[in-house]
PDB file of N, CA and C in Angstrom:
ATOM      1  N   UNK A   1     -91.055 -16.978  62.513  1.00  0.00           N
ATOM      2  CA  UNK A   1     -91.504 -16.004  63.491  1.00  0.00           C
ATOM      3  C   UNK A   1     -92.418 -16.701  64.497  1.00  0.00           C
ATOM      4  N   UNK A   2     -92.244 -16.379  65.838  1.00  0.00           N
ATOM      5  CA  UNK A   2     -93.132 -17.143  66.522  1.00  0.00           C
ATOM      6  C   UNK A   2     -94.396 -15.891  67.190  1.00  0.00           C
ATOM      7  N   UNK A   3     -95.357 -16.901  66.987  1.00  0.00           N
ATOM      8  CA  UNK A   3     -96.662 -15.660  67.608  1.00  0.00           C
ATOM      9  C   UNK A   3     -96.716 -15.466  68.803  1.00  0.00           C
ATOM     10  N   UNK A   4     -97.271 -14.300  69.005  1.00  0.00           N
ATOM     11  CA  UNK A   4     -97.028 -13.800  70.422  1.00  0.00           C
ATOM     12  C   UNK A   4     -96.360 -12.824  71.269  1.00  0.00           C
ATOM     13  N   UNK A   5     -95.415 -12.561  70.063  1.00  0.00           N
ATOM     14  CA  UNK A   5     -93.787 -12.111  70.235  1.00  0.00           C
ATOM     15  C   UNK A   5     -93.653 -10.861  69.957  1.00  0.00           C
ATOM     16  N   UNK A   6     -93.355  -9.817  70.935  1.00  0.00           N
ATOM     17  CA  UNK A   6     -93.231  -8.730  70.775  1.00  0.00           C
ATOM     18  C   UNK A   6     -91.855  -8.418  69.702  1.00  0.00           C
ATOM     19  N   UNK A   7     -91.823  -7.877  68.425  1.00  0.00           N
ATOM     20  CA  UNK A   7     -90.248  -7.615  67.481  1.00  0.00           C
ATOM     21  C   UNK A   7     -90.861  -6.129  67.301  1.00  0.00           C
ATOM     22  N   UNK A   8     -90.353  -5.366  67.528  1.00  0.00           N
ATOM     23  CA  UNK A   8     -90.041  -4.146  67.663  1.00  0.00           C
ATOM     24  C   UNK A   8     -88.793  -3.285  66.876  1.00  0.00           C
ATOM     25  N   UNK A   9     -88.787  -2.356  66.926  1.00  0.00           N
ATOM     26  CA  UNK A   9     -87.743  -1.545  65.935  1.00  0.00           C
ATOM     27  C   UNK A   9     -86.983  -0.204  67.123  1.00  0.00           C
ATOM     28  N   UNK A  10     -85.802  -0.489  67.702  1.00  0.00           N
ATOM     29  CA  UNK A  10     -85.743   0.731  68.634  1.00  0.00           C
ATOM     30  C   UNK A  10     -84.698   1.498  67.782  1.00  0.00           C
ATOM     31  N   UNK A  11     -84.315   2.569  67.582  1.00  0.00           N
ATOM     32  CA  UNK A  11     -83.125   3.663  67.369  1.00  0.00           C
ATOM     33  C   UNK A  11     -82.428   3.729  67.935  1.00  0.00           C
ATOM     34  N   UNK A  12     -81.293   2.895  68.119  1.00  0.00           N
ATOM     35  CA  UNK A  12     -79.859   2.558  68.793  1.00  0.00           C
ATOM     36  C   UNK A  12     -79.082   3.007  68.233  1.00  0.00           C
ATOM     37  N   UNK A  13     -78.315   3.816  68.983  1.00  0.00           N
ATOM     38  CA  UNK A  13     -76.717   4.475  69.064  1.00  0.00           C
ATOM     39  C   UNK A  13     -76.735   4.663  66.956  1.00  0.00           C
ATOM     40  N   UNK A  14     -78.443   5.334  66.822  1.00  0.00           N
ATOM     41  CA  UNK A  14     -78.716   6.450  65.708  1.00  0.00           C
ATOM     42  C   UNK A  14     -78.738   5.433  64.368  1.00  0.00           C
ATOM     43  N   UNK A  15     -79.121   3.996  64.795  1.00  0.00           N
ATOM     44  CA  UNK A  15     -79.669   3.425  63.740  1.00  0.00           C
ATOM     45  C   UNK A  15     -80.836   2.386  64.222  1.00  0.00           C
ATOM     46  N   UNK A  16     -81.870   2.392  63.501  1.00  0.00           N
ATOM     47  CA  UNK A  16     -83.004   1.524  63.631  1.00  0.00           C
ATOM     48  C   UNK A  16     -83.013  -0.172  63.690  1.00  0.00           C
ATOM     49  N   UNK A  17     -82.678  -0.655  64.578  1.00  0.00           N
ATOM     50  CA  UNK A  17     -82.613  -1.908  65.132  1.00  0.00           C
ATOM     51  C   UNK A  17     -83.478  -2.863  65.348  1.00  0.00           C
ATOM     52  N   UNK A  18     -84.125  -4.108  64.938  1.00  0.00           N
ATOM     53  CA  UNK A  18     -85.313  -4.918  65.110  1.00  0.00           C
ATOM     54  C   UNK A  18     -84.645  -5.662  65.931  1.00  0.00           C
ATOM     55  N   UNK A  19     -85.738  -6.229  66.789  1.00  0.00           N
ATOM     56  CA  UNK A  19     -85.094  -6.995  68.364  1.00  0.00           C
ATOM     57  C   UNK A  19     -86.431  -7.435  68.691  1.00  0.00           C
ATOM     58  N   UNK A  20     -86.226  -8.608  69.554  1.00  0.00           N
ATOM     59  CA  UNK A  20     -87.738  -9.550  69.879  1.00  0.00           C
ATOM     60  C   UNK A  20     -87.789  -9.957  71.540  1.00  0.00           C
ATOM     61  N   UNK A  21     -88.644  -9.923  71.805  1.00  0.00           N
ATOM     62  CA  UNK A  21     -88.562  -9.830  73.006  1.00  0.00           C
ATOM     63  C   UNK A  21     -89.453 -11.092  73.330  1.00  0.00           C
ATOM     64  N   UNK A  22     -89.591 -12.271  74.448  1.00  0.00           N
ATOM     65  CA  UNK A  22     -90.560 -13.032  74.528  1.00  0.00           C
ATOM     66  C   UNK A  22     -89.952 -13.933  75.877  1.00  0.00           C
ATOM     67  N   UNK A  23     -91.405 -13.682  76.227  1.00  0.00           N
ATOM     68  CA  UNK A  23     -91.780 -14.657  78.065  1.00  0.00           C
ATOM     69  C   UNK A  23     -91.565 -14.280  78.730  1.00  0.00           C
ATOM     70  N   UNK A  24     -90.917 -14.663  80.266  1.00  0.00           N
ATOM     71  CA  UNK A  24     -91.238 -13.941  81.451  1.00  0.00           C
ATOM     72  C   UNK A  24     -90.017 -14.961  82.209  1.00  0.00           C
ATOM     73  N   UNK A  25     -88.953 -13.861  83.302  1.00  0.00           N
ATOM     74  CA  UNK A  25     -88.615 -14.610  84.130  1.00  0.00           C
ATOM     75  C   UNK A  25     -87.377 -13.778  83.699  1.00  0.00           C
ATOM     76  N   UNK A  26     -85.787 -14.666  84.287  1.00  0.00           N
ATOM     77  CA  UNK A  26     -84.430 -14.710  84.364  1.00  0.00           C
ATOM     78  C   UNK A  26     -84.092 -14.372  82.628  1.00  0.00           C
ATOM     79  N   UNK A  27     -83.094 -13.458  82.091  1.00  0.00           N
ATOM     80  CA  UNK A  27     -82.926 -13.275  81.034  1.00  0.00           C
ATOM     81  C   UNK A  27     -81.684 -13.839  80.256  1.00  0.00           C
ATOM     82  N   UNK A  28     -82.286 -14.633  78.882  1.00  0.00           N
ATOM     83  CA  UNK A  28     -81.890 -15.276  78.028  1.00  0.00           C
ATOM     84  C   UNK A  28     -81.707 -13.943  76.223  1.00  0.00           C
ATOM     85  N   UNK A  29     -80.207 -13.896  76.253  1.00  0.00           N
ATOM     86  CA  UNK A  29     -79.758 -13.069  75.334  1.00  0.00           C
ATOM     87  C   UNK A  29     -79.188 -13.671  74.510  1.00  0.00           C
ATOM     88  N   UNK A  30     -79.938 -13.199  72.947  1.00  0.00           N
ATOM     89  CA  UNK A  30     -79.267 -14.174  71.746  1.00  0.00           C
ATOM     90  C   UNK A  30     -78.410 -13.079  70.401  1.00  0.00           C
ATOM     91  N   UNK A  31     -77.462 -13.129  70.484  1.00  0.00           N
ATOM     92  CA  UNK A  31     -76.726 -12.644  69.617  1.00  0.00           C
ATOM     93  C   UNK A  31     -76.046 -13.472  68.271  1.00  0.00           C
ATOM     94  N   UNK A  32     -76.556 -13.232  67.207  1.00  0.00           N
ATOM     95  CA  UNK A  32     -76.028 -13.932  66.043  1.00  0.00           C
ATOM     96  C   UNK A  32     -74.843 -13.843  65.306  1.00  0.00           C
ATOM     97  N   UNK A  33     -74.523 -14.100  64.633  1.00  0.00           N
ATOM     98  CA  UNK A  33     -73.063 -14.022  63.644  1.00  0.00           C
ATOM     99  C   UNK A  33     -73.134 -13.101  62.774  1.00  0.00           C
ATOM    100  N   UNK A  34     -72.247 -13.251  61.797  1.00  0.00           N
ATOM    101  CA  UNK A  34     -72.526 -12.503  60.546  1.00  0.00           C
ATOM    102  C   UNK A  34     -73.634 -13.073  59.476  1.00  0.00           C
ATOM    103  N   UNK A  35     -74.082 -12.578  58.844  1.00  0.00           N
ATOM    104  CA  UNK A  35     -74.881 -13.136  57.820  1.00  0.00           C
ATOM    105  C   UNK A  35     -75.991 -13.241  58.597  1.00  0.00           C
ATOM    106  N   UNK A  36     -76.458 -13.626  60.064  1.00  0.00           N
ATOM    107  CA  UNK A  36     -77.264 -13.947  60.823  1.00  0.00           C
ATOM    108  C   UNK A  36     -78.865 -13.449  60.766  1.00  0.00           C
ATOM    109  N   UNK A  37     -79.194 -13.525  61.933  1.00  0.00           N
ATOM    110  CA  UNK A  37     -80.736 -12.582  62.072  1.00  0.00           C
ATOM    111  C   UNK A  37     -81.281 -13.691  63.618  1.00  0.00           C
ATOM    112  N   UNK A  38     -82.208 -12.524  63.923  1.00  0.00           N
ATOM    113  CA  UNK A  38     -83.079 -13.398  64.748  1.00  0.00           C
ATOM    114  C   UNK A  38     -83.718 -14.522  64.770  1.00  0.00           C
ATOM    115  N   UNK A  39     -84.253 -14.999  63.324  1.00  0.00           N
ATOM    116  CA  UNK A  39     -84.217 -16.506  62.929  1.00  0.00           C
ATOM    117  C   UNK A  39     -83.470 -17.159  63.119  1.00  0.00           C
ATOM    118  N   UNK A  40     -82.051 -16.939  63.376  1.00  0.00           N
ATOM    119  CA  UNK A  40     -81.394 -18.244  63.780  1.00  0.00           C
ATOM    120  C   UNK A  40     -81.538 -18.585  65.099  1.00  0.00           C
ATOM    121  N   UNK A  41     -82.060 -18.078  65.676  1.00  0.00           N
ATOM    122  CA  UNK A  41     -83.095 -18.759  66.934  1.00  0.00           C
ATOM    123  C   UNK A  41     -83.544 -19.331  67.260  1.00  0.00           C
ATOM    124  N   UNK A  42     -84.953 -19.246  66.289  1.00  0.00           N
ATOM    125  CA  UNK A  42     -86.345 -19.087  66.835  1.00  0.00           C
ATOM    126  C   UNK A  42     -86.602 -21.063  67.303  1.00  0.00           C
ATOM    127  N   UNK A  43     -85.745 -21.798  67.117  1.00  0.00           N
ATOM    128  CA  UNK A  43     -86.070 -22.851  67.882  1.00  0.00           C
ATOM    129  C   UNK A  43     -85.525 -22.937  69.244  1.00  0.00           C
ATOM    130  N   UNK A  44     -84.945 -22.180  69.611  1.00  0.00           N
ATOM    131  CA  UNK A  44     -83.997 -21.808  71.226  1.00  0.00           C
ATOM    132  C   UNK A  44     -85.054 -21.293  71.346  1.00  0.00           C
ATOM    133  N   UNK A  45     -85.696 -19.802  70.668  1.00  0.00           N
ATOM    134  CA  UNK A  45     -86.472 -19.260  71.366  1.00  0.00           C
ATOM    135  C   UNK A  45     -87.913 -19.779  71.907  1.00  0.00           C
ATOM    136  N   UNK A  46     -88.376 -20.269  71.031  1.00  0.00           N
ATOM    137  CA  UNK A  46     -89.540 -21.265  71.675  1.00  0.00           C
ATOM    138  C   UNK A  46     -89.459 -22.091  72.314  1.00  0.00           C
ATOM    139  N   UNK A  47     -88.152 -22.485  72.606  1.00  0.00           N
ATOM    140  CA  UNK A  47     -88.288 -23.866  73.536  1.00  0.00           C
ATOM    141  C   UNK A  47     -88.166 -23.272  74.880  1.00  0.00           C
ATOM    142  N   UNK A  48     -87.309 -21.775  75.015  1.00  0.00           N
ATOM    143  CA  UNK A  48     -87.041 -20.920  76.476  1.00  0.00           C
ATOM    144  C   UNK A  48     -88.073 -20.129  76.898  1.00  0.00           C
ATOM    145  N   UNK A  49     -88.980 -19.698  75.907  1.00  0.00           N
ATOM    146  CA  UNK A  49     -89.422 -18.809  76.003  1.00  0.00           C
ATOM    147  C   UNK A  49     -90.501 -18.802  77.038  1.00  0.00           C
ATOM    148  N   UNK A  50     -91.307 -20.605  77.501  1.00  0.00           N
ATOM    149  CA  UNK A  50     -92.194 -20.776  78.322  1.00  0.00           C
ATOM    150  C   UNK A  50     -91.453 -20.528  79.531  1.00  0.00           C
ATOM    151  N   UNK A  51     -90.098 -20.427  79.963  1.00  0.00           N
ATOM    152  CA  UNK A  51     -89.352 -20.226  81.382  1.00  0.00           C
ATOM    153  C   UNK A  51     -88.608 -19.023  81.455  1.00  0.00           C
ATOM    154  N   UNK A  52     -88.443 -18.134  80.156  1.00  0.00           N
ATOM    155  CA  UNK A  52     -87.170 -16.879  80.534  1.00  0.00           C
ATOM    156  C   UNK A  52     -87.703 -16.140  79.916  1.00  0.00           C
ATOM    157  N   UNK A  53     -86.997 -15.183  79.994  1.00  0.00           N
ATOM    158  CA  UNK A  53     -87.161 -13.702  79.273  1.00  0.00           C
ATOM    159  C   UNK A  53     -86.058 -13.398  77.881  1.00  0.00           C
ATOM    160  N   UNK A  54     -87.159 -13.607  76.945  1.00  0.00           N
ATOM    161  CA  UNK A  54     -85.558 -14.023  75.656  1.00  0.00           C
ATOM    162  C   UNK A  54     -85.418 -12.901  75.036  1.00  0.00           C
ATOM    163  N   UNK A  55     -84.580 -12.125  74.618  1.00  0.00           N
ATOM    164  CA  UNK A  55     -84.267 -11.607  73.916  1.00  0.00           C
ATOM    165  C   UNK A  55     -83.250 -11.592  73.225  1.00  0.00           C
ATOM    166  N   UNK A  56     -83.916 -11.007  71.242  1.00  0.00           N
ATOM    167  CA  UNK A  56     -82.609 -11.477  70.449  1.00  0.00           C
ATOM    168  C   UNK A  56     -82.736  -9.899  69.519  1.00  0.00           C
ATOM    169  N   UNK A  57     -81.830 -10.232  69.471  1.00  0.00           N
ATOM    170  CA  UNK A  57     -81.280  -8.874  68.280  1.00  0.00           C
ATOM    171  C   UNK A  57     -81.024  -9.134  66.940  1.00  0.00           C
ATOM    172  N   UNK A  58     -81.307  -8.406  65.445  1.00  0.00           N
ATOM    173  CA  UNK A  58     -80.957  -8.231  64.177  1.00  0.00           C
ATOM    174  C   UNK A  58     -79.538  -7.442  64.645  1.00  0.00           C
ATOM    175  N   UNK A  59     -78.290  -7.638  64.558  1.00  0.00           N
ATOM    176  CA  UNK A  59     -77.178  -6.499  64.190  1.00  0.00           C
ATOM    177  C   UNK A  59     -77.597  -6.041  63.247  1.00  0.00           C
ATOM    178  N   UNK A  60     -76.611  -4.326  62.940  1.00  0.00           N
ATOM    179  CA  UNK A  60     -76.775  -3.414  62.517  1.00  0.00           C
ATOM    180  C   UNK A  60     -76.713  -3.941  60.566  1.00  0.00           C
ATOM    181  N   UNK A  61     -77.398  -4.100  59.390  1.00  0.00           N
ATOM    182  CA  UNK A  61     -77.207  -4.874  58.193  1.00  0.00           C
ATOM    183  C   UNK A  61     -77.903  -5.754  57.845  1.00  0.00           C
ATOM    184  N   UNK A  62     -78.384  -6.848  59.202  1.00  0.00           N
ATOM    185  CA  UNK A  62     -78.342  -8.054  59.561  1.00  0.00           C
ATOM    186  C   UNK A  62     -80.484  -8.162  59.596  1.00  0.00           C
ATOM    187  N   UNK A  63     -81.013  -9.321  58.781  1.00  0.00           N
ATOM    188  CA  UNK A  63     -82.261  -9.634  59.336  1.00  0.00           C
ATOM    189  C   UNK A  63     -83.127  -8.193  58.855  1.00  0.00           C
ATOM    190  N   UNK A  64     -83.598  -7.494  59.854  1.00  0.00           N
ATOM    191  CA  UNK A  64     -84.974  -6.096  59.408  1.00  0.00           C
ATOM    192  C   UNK A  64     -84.239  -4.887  60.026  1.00  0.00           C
ATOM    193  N   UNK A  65     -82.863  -5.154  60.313  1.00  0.00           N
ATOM    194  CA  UNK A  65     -82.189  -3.564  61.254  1.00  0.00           C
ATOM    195  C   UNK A  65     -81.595  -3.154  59.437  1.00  0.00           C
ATOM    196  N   UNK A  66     -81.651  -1.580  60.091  1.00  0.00           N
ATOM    197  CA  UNK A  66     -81.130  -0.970  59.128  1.00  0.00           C
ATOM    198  C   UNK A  66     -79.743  -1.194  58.664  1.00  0.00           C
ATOM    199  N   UNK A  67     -79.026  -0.792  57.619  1.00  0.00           N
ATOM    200  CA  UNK A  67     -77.935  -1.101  57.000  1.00  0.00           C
ATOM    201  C   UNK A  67     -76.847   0.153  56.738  1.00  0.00           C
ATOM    202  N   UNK A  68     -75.959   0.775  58.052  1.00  0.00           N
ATOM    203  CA  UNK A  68     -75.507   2.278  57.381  1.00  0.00           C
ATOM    204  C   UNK A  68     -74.685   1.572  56.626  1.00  0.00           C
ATOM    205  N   UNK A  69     -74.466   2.494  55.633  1.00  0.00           N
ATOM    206  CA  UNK A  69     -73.439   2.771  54.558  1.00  0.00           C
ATOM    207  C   UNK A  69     -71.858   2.825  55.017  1.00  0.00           C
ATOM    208  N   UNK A  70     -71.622   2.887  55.971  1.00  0.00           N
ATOM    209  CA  UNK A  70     -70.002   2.860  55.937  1.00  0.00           C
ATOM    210  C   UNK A  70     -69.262   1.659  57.056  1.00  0.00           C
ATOM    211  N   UNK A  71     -68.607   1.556  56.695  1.00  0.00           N
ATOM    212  CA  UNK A  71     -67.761  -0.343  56.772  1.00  0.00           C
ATOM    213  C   UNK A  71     -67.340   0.110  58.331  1.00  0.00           C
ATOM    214  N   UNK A  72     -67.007   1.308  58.811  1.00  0.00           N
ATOM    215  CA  UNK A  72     -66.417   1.712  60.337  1.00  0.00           C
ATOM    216  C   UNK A  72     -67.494   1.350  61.654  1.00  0.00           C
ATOM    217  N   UNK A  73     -68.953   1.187  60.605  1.00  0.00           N
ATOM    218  CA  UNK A  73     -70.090   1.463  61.375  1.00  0.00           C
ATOM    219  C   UNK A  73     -70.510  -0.189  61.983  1.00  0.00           C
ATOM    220  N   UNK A  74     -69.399  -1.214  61.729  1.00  0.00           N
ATOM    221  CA  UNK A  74     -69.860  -2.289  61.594  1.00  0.00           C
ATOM    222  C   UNK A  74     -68.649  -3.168  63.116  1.00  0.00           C
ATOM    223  N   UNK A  75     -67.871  -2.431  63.544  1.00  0.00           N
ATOM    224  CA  UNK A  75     -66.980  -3.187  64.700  1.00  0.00           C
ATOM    225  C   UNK A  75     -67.732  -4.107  65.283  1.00  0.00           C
ATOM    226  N   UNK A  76     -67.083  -4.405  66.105  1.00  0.00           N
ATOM    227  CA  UNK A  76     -67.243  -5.534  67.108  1.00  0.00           C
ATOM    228  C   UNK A  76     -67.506  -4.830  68.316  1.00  0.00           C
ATOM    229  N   UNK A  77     -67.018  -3.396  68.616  1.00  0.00           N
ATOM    230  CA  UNK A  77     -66.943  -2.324  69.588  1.00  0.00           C
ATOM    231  C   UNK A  77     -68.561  -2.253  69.531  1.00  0.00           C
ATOM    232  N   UNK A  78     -68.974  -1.424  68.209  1.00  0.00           N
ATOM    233  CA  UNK A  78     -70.463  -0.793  68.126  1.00  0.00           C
ATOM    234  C   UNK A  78     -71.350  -2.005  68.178  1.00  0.00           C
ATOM    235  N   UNK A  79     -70.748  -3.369  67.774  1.00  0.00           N
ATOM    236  CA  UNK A  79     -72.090  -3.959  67.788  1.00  0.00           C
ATOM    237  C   UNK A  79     -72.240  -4.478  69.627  1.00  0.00           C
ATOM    238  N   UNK A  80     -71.225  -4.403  70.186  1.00  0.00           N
ATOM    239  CA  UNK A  80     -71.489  -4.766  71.641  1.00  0.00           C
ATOM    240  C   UNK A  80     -72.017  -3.301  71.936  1.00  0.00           C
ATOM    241  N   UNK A  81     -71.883  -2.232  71.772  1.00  0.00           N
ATOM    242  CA  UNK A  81     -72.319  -1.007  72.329  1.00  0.00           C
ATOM    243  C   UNK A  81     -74.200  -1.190  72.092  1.00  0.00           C
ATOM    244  N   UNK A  82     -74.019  -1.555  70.939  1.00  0.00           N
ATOM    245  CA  UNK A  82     -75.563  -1.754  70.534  1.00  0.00           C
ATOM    246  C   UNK A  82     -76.610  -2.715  71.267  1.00  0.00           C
ATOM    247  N   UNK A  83     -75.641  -3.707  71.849  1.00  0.00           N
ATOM    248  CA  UNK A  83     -76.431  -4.906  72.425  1.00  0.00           C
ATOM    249  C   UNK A  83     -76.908  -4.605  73.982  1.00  0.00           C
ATOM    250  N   UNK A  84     -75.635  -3.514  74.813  1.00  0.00           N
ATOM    251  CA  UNK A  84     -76.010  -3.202  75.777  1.00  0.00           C
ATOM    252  C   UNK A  84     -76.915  -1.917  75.933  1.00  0.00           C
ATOM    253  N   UNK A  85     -77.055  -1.223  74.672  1.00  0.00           N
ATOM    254  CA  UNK A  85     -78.182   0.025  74.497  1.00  0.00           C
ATOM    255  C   UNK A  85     -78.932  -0.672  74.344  1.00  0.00           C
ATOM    256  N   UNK A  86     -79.697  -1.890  74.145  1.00  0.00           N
ATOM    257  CA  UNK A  86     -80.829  -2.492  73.976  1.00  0.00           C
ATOM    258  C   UNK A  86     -81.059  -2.786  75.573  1.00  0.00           C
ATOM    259  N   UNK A  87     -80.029  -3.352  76.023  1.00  0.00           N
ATOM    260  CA  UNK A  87     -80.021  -4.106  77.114  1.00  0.00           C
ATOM    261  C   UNK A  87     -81.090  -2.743  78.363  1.00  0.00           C
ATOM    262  N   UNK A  88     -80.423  -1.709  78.420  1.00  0.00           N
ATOM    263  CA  UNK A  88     -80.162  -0.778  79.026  1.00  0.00           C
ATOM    264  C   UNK A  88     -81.989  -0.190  78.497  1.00  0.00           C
ATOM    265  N   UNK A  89     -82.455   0.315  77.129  1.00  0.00           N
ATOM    266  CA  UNK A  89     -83.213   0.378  76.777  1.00  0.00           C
ATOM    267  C   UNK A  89     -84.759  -0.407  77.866  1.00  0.00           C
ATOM    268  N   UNK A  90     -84.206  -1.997  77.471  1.00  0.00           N
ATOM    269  CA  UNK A  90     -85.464  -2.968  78.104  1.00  0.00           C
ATOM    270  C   UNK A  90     -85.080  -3.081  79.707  1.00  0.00           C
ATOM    271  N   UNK A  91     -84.326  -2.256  80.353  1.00  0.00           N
ATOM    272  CA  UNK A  91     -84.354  -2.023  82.003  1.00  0.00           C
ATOM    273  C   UNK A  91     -83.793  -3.196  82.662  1.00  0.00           C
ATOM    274  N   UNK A  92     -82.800  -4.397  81.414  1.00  0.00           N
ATOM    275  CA  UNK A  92     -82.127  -5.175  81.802  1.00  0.00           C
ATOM    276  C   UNK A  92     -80.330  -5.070  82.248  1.00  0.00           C
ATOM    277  N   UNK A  93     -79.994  -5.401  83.863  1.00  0.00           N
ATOM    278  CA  UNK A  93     -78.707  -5.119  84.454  1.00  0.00           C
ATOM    279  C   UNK A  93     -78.103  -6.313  84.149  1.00  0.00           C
TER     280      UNK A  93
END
């Protein structure tokens, strides 16, 4: 975890999502794999973070976001729906 760093919890498209936000400037978006989390970052993120605006996301299971119960809840559809409700959320076009 790096200090400083705003990680937050928003309620996206009706599940609780952890997402980190850090620095200032042109925006840098980090999306992980499966198994993933925002830790697989955090050395991108500190090294950008003195020049951009980083933000990374837990998917829905994944890292401190919540975990629904059903396997439909997990596409490739919802997790891009999710990334741009964040997007949209932090007032990023």
């Amino acid at each position: 975890m790096i200090r400083g760093v705003n990680m937050p919890i928003a309620n996206i498209n009706g599940v609780d999502l952890h997402y980190q936000v850090s620095g200032r400037g042109e925006v840098v978006f980090f999306l992980h794999g499966y198994t993933g989390s925002i830790e697989d970052w955090a050395n991108q993120i500190a090294a950008l973070s003195p020049r951009y605006r980083v933000v990374a996301i837990d998917h829905r299971g994944h890292g401190k976001s919540a975990a629904p119960s059903r396997e439909e809840d997990y596409s490739v559809k919802i997790l891009a729906e999710d990334a741009l409700a964040l997007l949209d959320l932090l007032g990023i076009n």
